[in-house]
PDB file of N, CA and C in Angstrom:
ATOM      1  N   UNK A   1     -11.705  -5.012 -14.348  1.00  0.00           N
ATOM      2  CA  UNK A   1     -10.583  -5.787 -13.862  1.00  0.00           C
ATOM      3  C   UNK A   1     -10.338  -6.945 -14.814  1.00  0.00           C
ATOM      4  N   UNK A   2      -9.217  -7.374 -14.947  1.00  0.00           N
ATOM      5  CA  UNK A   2      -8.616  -8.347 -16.160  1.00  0.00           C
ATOM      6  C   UNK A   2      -8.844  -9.864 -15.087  1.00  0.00           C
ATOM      7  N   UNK A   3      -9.053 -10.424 -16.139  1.00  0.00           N
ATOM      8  CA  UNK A   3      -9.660 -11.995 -15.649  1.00  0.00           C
ATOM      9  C   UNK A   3      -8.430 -13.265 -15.836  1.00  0.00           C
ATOM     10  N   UNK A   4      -8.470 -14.066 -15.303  1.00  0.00           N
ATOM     11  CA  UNK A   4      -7.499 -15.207 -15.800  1.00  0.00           C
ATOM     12  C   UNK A   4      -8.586 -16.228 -15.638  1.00  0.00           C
ATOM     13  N   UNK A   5      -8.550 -17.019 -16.687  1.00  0.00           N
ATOM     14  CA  UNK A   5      -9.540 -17.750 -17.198  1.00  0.00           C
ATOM     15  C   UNK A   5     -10.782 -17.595 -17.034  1.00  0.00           C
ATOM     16  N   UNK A   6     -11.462 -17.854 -15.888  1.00  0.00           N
ATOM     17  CA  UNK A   6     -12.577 -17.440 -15.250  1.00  0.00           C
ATOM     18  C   UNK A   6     -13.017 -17.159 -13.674  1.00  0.00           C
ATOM     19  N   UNK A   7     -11.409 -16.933 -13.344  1.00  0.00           N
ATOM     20  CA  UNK A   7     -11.437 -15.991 -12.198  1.00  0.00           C
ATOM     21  C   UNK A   7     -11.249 -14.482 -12.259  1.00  0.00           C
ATOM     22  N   UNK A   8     -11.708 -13.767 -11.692  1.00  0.00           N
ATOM     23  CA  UNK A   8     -11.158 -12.360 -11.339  1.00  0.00           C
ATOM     24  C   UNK A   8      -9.643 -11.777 -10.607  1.00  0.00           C
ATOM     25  N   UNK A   9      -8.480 -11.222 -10.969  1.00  0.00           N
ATOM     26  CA  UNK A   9      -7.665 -11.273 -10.466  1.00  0.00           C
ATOM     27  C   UNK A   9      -7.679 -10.298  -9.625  1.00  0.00           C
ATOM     28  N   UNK A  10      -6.557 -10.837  -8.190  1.00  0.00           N
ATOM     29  CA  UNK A  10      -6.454 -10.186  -6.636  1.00  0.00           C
ATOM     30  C   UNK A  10      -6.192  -9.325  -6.839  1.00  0.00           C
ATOM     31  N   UNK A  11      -6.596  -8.372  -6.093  1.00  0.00           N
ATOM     32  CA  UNK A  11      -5.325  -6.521  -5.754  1.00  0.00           C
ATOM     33  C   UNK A  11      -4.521  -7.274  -4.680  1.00  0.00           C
ATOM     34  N   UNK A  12      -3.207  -6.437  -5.245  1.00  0.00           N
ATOM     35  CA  UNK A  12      -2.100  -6.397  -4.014  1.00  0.00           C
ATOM     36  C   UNK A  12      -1.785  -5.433  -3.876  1.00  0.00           C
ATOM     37  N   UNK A  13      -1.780  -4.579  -2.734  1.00  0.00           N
ATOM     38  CA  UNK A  13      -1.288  -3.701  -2.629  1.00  0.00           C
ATOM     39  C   UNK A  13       0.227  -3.621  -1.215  1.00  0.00           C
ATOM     40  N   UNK A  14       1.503  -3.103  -2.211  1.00  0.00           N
ATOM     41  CA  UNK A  14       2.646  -3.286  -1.038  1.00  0.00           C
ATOM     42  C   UNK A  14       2.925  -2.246   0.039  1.00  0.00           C
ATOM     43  N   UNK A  15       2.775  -2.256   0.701  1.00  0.00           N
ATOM     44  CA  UNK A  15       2.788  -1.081   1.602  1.00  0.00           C
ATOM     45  C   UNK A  15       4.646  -0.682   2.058  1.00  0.00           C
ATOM     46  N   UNK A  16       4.927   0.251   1.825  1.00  0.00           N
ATOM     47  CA  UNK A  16       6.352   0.478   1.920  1.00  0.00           C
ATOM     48  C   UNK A  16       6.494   0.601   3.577  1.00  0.00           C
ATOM     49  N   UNK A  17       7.635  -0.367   3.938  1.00  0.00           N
ATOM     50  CA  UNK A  17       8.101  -0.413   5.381  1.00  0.00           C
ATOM     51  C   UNK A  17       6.762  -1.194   5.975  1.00  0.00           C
ATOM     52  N   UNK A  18       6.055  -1.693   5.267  1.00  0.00           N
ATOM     53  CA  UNK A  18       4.832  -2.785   6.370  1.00  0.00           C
ATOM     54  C   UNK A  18       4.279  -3.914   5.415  1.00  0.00           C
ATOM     55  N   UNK A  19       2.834  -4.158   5.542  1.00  0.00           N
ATOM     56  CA  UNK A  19       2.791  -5.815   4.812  1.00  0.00           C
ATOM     57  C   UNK A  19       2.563  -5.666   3.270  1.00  0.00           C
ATOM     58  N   UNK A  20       2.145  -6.362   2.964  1.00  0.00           N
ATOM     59  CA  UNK A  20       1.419  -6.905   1.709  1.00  0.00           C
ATOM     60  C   UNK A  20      -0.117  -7.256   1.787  1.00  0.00           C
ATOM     61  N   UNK A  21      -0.813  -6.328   1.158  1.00  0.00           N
ATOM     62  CA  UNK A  21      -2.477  -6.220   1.453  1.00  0.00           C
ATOM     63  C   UNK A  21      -3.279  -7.219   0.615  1.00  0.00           C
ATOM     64  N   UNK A  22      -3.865  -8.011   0.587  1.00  0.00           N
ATOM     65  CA  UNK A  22      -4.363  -9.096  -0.213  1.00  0.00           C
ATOM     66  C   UNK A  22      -5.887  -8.272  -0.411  1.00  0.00           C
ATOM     67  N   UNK A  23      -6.641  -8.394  -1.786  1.00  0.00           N
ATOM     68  CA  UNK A  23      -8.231  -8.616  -1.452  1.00  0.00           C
ATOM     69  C   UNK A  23      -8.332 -10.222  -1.269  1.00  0.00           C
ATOM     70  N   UNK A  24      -9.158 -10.067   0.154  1.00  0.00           N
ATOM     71  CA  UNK A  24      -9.707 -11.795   0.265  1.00  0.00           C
ATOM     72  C   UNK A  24     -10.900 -12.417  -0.094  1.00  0.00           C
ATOM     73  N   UNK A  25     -11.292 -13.020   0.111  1.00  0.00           N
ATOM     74  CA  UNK A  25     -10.376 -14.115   0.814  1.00  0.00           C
ATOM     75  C   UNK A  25      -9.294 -14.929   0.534  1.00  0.00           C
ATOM     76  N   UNK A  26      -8.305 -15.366   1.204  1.00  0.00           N
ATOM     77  CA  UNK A  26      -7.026 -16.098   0.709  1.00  0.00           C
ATOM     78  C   UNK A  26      -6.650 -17.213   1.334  1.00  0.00           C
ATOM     79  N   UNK A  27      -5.877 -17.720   0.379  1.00  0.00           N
ATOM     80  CA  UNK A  27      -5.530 -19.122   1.094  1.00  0.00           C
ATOM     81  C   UNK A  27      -3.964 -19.366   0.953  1.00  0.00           C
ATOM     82  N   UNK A  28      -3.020 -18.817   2.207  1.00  0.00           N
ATOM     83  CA  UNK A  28      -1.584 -19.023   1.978  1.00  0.00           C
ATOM     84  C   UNK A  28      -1.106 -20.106   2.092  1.00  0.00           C
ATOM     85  N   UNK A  29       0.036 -20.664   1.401  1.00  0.00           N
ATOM     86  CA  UNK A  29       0.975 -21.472   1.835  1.00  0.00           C
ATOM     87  C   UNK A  29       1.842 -20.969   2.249  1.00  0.00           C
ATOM     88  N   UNK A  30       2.557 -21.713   3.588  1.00  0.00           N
ATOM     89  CA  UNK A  30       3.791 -21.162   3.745  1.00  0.00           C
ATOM     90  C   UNK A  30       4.978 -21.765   3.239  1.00  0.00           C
ATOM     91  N   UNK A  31       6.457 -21.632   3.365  1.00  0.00           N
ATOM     92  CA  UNK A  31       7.350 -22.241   3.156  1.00  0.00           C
ATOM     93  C   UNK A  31       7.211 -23.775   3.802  1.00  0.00           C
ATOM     94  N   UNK A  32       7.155 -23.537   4.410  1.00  0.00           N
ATOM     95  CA  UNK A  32       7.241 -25.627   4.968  1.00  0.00           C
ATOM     96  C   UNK A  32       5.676 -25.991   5.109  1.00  0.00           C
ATOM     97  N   UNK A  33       4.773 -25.305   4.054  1.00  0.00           N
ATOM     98  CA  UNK A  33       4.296 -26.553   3.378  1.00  0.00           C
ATOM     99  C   UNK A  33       2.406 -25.881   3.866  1.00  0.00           C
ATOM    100  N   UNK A  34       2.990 -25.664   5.464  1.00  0.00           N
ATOM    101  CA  UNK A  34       1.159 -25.478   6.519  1.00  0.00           C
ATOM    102  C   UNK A  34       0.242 -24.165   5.462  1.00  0.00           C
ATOM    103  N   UNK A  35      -1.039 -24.561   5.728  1.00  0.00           N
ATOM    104  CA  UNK A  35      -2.070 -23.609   5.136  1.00  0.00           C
ATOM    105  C   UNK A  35      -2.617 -22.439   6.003  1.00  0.00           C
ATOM    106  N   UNK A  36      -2.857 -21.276   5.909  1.00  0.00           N
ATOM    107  CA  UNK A  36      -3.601 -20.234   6.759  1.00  0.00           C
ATOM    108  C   UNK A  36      -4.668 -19.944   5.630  1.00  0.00           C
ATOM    109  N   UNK A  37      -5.938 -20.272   6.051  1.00  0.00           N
ATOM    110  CA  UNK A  37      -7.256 -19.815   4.993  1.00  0.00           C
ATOM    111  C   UNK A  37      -7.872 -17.898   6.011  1.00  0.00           C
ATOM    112  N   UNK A  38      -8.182 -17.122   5.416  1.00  0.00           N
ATOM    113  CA  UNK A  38      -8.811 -16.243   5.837  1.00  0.00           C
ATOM    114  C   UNK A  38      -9.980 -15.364   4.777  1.00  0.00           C
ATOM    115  N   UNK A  39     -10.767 -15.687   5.595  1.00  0.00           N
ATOM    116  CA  UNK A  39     -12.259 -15.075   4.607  1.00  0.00           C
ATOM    117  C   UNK A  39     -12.165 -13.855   5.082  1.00  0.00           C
ATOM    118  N   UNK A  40     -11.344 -12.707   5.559  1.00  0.00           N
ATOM    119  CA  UNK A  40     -11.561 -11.596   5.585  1.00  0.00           C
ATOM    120  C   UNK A  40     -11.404 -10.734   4.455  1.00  0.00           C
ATOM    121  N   UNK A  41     -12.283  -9.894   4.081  1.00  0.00           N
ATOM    122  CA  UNK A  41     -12.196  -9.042   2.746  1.00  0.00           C
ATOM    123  C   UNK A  41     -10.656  -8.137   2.324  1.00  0.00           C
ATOM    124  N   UNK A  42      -9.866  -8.392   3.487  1.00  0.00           N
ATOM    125  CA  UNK A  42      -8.230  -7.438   3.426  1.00  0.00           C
ATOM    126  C   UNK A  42      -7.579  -8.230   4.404  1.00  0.00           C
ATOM    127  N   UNK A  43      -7.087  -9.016   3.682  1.00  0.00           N
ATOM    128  CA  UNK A  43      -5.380  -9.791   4.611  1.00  0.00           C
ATOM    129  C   UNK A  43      -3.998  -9.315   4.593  1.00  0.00           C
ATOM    130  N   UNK A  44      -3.649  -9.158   6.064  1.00  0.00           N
ATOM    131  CA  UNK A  44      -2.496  -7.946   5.767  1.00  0.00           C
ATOM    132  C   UNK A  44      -1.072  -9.195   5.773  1.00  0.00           C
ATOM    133  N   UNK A  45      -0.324  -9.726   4.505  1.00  0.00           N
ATOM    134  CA  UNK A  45       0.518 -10.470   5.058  1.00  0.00           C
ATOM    135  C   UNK A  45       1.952 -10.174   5.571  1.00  0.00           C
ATOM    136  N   UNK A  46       2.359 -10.486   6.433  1.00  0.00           N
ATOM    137  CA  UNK A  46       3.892 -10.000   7.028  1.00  0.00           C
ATOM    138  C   UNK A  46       4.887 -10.029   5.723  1.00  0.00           C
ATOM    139  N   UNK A  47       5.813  -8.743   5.621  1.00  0.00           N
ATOM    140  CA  UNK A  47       6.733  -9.299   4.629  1.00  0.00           C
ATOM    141  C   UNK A  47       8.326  -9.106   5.792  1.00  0.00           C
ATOM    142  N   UNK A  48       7.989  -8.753   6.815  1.00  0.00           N
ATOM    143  CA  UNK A  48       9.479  -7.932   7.914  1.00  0.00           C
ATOM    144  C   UNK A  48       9.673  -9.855   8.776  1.00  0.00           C
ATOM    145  N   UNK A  49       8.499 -10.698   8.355  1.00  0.00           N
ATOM    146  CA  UNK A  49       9.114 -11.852   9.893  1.00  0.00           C
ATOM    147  C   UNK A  49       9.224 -11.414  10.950  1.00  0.00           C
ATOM    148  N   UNK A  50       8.418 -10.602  11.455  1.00  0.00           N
ATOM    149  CA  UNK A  50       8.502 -10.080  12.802  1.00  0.00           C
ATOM    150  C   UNK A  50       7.504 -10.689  13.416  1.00  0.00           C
ATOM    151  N   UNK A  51       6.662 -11.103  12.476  1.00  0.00           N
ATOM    152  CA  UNK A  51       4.836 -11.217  13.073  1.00  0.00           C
ATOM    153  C   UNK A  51       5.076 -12.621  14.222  1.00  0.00           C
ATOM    154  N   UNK A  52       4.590 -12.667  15.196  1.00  0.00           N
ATOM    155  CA  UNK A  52       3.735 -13.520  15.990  1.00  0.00           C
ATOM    156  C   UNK A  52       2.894 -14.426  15.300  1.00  0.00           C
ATOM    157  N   UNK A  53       2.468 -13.776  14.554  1.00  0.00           N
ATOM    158  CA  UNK A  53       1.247 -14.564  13.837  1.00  0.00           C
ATOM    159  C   UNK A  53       1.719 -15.087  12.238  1.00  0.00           C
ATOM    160  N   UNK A  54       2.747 -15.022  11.803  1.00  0.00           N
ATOM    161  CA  UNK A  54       3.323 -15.307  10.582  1.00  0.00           C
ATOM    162  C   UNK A  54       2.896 -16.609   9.784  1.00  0.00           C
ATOM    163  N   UNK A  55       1.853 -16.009   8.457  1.00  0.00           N
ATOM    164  CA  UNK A  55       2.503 -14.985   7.622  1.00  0.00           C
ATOM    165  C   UNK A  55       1.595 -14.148   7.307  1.00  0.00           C
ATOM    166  N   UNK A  56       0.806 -14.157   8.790  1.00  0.00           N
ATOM    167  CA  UNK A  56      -0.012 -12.599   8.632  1.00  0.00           C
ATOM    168  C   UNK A  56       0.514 -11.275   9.660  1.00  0.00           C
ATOM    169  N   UNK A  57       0.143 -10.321   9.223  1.00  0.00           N
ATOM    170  CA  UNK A  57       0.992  -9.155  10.130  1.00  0.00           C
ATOM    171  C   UNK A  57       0.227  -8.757  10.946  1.00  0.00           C
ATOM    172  N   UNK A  58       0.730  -8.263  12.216  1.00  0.00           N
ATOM    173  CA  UNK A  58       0.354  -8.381  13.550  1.00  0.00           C
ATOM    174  C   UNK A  58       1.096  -7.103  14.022  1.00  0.00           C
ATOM    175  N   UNK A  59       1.486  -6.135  12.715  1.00  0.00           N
ATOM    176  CA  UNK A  59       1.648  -4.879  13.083  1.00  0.00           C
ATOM    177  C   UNK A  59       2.907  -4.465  13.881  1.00  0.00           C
ATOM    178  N   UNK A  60       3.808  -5.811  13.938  1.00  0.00           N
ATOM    179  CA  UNK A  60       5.164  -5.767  14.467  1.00  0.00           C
ATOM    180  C   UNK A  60       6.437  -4.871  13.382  1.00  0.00           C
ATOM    181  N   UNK A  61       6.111  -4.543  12.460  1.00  0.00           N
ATOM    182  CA  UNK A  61       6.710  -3.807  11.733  1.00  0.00           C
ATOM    183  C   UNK A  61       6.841  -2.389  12.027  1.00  0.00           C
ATOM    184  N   UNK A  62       5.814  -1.878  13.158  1.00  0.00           N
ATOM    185  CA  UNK A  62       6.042  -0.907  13.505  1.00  0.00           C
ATOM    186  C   UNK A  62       7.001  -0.208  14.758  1.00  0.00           C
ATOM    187  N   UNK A  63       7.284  -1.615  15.607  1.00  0.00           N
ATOM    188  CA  UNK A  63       7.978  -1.144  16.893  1.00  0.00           C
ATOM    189  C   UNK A  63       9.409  -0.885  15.975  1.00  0.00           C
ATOM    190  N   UNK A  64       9.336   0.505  16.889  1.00  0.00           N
ATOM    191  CA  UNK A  64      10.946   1.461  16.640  1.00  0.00           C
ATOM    192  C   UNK A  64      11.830   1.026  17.522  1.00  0.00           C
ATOM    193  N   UNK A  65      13.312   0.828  17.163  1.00  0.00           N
ATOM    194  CA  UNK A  65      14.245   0.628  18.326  1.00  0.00           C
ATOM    195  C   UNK A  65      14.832   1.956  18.554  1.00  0.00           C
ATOM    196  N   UNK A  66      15.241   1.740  19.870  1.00  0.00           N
ATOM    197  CA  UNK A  66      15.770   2.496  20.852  1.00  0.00           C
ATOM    198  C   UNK A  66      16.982   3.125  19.900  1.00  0.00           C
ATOM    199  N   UNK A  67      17.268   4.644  20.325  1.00  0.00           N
ATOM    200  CA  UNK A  67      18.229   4.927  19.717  1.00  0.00           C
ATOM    201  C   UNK A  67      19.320   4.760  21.033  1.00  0.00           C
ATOM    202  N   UNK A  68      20.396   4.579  20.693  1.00  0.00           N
ATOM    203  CA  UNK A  68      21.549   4.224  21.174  1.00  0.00           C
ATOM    204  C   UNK A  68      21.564   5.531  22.383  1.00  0.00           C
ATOM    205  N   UNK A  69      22.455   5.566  23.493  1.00  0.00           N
ATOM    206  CA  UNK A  69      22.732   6.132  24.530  1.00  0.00           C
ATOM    207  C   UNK A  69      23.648   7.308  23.878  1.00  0.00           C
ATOM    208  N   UNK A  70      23.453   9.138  23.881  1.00  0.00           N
ATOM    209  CA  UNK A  70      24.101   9.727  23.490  1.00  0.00           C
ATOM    210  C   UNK A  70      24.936   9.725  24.736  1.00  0.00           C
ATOM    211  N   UNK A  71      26.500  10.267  24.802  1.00  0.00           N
ATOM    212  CA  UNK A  71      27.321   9.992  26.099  1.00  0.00           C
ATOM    213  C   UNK A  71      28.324  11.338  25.689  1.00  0.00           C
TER     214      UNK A  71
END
């Protein structure tokens, strides 16, 4: 794995239609500024804003909507 200075650099992996997979541990910022630290070895972060828990995913990317009333 390729280094930047004398760190090791993250995997990201994007998951199509769900989050953004971090290796952790990580330390986000969000837009207005607040910190979320997580020492878990895989942080899944929201990229849909659906999450409850934002700006980690909480798997809200998966509820399907209703298809419309056939008539």
């Amino acid at each position: 794995m390729s280094t930047a200075g004398d760190r090791e650099a993250r995997v990201v992996r994007i998951v199509p239609g769900g989050p953004m997979l971090v290796e952790g541990p990580v330390d986000l910022v969000t837009p207005d500024g607040d910190r979320v630290c997580s020492d878990r070895f895989m942080v899944a972060v929201c990229t849909c804003r659906r999450s409850k828990n934002y700006p980690l995913c909480d798997t809200s990317h998966r509820r399907k909507t209703r298809a419309p009333d056939s008539d």
